[in-house]
Protein backbone atom coordinates (compact mmCIF):
# COMPACT_ATOMS: atom_id res chain seq x y z
CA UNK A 1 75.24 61.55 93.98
CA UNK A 2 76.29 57.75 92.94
CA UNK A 3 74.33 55.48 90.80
CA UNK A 4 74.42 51.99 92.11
CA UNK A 5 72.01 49.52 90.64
CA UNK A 6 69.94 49.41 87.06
CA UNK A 7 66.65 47.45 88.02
CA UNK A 8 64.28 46.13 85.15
CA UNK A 9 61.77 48.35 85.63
CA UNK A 10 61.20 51.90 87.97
CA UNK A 11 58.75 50.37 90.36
CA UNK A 12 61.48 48.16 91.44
CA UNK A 13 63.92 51.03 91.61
CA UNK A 14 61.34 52.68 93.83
CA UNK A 15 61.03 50.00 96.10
CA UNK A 16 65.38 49.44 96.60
CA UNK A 17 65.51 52.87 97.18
CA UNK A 18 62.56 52.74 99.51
CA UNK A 19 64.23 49.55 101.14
CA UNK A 20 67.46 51.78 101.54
CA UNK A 21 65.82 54.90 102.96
CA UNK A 22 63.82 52.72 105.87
CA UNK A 23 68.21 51.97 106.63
CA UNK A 24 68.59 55.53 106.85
CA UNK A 25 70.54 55.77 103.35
CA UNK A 26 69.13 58.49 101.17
CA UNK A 27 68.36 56.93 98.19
CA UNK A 28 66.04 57.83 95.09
CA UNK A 29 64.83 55.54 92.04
CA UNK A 30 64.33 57.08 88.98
CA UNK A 31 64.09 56.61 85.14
CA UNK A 32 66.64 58.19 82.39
CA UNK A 33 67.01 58.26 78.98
CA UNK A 34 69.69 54.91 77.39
CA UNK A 35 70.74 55.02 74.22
CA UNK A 36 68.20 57.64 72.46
CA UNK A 37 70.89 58.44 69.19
CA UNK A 38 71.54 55.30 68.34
CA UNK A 39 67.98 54.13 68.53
CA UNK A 40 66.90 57.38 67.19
CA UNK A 41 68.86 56.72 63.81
CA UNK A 42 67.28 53.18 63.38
CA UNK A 43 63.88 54.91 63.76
CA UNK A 44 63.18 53.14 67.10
CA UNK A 45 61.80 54.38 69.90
CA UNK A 46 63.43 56.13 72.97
CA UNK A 47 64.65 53.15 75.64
CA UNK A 48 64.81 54.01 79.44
CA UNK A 49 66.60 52.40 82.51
CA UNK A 50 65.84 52.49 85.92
CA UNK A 51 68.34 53.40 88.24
CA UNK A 52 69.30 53.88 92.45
CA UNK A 53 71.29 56.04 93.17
CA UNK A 54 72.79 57.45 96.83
CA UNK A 55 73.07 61.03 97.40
CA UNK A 56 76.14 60.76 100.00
CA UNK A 57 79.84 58.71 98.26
CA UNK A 58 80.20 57.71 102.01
CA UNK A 59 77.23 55.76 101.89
CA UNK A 60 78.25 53.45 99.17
CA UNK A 61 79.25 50.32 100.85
CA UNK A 62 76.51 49.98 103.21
CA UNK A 63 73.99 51.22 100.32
CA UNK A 64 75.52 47.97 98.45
CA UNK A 65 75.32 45.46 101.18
CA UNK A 66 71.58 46.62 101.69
CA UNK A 67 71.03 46.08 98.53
CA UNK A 68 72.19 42.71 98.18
CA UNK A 69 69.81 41.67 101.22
CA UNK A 70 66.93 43.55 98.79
CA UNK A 71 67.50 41.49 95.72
CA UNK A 72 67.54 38.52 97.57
CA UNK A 73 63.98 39.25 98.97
CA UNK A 74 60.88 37.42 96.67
CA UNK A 75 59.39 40.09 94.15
CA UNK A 76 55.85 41.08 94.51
CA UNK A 77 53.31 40.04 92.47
CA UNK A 78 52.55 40.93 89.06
CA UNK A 79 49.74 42.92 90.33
CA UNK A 80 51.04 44.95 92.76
CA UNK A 81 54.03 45.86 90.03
CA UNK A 82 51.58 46.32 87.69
CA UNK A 83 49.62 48.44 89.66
CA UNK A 84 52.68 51.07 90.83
CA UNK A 85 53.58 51.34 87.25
CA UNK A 86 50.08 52.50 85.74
CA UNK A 87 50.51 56.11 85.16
CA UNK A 88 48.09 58.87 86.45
CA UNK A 89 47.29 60.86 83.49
CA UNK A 90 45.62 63.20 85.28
CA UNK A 91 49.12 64.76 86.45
CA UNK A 92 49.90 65.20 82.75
CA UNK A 93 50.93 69.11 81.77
CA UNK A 94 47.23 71.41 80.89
CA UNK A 95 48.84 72.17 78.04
CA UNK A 96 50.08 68.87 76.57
CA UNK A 97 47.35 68.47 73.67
CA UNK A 98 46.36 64.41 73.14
CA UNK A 99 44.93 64.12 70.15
CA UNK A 100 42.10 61.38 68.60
CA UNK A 101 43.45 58.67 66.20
CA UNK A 102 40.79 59.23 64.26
CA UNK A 103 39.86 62.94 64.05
CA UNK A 104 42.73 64.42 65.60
CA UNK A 105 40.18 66.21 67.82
CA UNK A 106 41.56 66.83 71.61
CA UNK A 107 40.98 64.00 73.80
CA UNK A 108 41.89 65.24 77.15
CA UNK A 109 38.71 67.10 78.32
CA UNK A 110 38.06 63.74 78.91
CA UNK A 111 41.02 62.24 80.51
CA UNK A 112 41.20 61.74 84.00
CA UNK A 113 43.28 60.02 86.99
CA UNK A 114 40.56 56.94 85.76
CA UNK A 115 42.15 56.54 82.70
CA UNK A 116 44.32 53.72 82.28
CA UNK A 117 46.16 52.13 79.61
CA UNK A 118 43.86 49.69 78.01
CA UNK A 119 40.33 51.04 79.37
CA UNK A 120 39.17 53.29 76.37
CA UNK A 121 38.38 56.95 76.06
CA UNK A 122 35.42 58.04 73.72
CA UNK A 123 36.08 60.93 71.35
CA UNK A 124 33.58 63.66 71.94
CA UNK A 125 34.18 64.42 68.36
CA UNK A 126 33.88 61.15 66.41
CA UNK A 127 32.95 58.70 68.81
CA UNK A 128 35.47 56.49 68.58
CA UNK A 129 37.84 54.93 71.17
CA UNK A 130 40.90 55.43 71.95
CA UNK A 131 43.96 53.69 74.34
CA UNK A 132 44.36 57.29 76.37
CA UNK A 133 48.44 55.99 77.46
CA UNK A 134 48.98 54.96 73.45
CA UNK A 135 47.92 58.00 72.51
CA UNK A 136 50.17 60.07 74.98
CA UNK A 137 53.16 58.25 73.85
CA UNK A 138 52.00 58.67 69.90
CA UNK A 139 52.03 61.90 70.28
CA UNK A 140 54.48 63.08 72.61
CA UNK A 141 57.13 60.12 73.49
CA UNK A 142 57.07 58.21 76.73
CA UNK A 143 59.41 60.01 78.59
CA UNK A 144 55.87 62.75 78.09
CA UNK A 145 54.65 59.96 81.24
CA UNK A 146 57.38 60.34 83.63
CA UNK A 147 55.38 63.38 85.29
CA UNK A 148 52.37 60.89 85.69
CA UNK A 149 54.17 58.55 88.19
CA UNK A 150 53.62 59.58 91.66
CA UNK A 151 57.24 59.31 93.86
CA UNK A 152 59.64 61.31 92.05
CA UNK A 153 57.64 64.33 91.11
CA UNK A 154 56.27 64.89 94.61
CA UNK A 155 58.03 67.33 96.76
CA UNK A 156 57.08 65.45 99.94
CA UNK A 157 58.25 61.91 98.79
CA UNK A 158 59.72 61.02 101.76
CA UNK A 159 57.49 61.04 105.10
CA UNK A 160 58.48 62.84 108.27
CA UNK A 161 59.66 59.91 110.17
CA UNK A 162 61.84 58.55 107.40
CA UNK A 163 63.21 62.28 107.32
CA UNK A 164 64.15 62.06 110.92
CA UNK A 165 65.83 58.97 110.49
CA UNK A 166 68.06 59.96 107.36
CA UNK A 167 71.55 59.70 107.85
CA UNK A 168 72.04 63.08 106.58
CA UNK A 169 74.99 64.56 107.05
CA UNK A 170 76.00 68.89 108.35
CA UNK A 171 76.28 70.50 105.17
CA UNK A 172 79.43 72.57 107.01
CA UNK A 173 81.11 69.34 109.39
CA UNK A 174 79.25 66.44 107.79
CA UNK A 175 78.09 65.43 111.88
CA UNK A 176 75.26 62.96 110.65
CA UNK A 177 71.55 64.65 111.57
CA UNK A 178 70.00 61.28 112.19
CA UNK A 179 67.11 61.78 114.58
CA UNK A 180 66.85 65.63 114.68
CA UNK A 181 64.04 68.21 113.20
CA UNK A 182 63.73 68.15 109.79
CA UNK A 183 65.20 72.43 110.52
CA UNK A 184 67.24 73.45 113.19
CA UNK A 185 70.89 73.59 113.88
CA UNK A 186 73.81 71.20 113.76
CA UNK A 187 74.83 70.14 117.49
CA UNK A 188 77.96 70.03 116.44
CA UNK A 189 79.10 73.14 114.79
CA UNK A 190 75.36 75.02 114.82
CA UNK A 191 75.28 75.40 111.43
CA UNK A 192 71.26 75.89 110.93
CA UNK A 193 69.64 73.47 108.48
CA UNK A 194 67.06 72.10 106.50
CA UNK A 195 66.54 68.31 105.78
CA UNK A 196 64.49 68.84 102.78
CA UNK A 197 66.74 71.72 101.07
CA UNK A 198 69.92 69.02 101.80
CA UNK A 199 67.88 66.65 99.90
CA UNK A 200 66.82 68.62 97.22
CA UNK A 201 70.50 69.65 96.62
CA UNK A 202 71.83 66.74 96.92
CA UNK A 203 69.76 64.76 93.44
CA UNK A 204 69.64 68.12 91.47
CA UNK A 205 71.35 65.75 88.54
CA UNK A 206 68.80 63.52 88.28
CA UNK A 207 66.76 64.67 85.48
CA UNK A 208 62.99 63.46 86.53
């Protein structure tokens, strides 16, 4: 795996490293942990960057030269940004407790994939509102979110004709699979394999 390019934010690291998998590059976007000591000393919070990163080193300079053609495309608008980074809290852990500001009383019997940062939920307890995302991140930190953004966290984040047109190479003689099953065998040596598992493998250091 190579990290290429830090992006402001990880909707935009999403949508290079969709913009390099419609090429055939396997790519991912994702969101890590920058400087947590240092800001954890001052009493600050915990920053994050957005990265892309290709799974394959032989990748690289094509990977780059897409990418130059994908920051010189027009950004979306603020609302379609805004709207890929609004978390879903109802893929938060069961057991992550998210308590009232007020009353400390749970809040998340009434959290739901409709709450959004901003639109208030109503303690059951003290009937008070709350900012559901604020409270989250009170409690727990932000990186307590990352399992509430959709791409990274699915298992099926890319779609089978993307798959099929991944330049992914024979894990034994590195003959490039472009075009074949997501399983079979390599045509080349017949090693049998398995697009998704040669994915998998190949970002087990991203921490997501």
């Amino acid at each position: 795996m190579r990290e290429l390019r830090n992006y402001p934010g990880l909707p935009h690291a999403w949508s290079a490293a969709a913009y390099l998998r419609s090429q055939g590059v396997l790519a991912r976007g994702y969101q890590r942990e920058a400087g947590r000591v240092r800001l954890a000393m001052l009493g600050g919070p915990t920053r994050y960057e957005a990265w892309v990163a290709v799974a394959f080193d032989a990748d690289v300079p094509a990977a780059e030269e897409i990418l130059d053609e994908f920051d010189a495309l027009p950004l979306p608008s603020g609302s379609e940004w805004e709207a890929q980074t609004e978390p879903d809290l109802s893929r938060l852990p069961t057991d992550l407790a998210v308590p009232c500001e007020w009353c400390k009383s749970d809040l998340r019997p009434d959290i739901d994939a409709r709450s959004r940062e901003g639109t208030p939920v109503r303690c059951r307890s003290c009937n008070r509102d709350n900012d559901p995302v604020g409270r989250v991140v009170a409690r727990h930190g932000p990186e307590a979110l990352l399992d509430c953004y959709p791409e990274p966290s699915d298992p099926d984040w890319i779609d089978e004709p993307t798959l099929r047109a991944l330049q992914l190479p024979c894990q034994r003689c590195l003959y490039r699979l472009t075009g074949l099953p997501p399983i079979g065998q390599c045509p080349e040596c017949a090693q049998p394999y398995d697009k998704r598992a040669i994915i998998e493998k190949s970002f087990l250091d991203i921490q997501i």
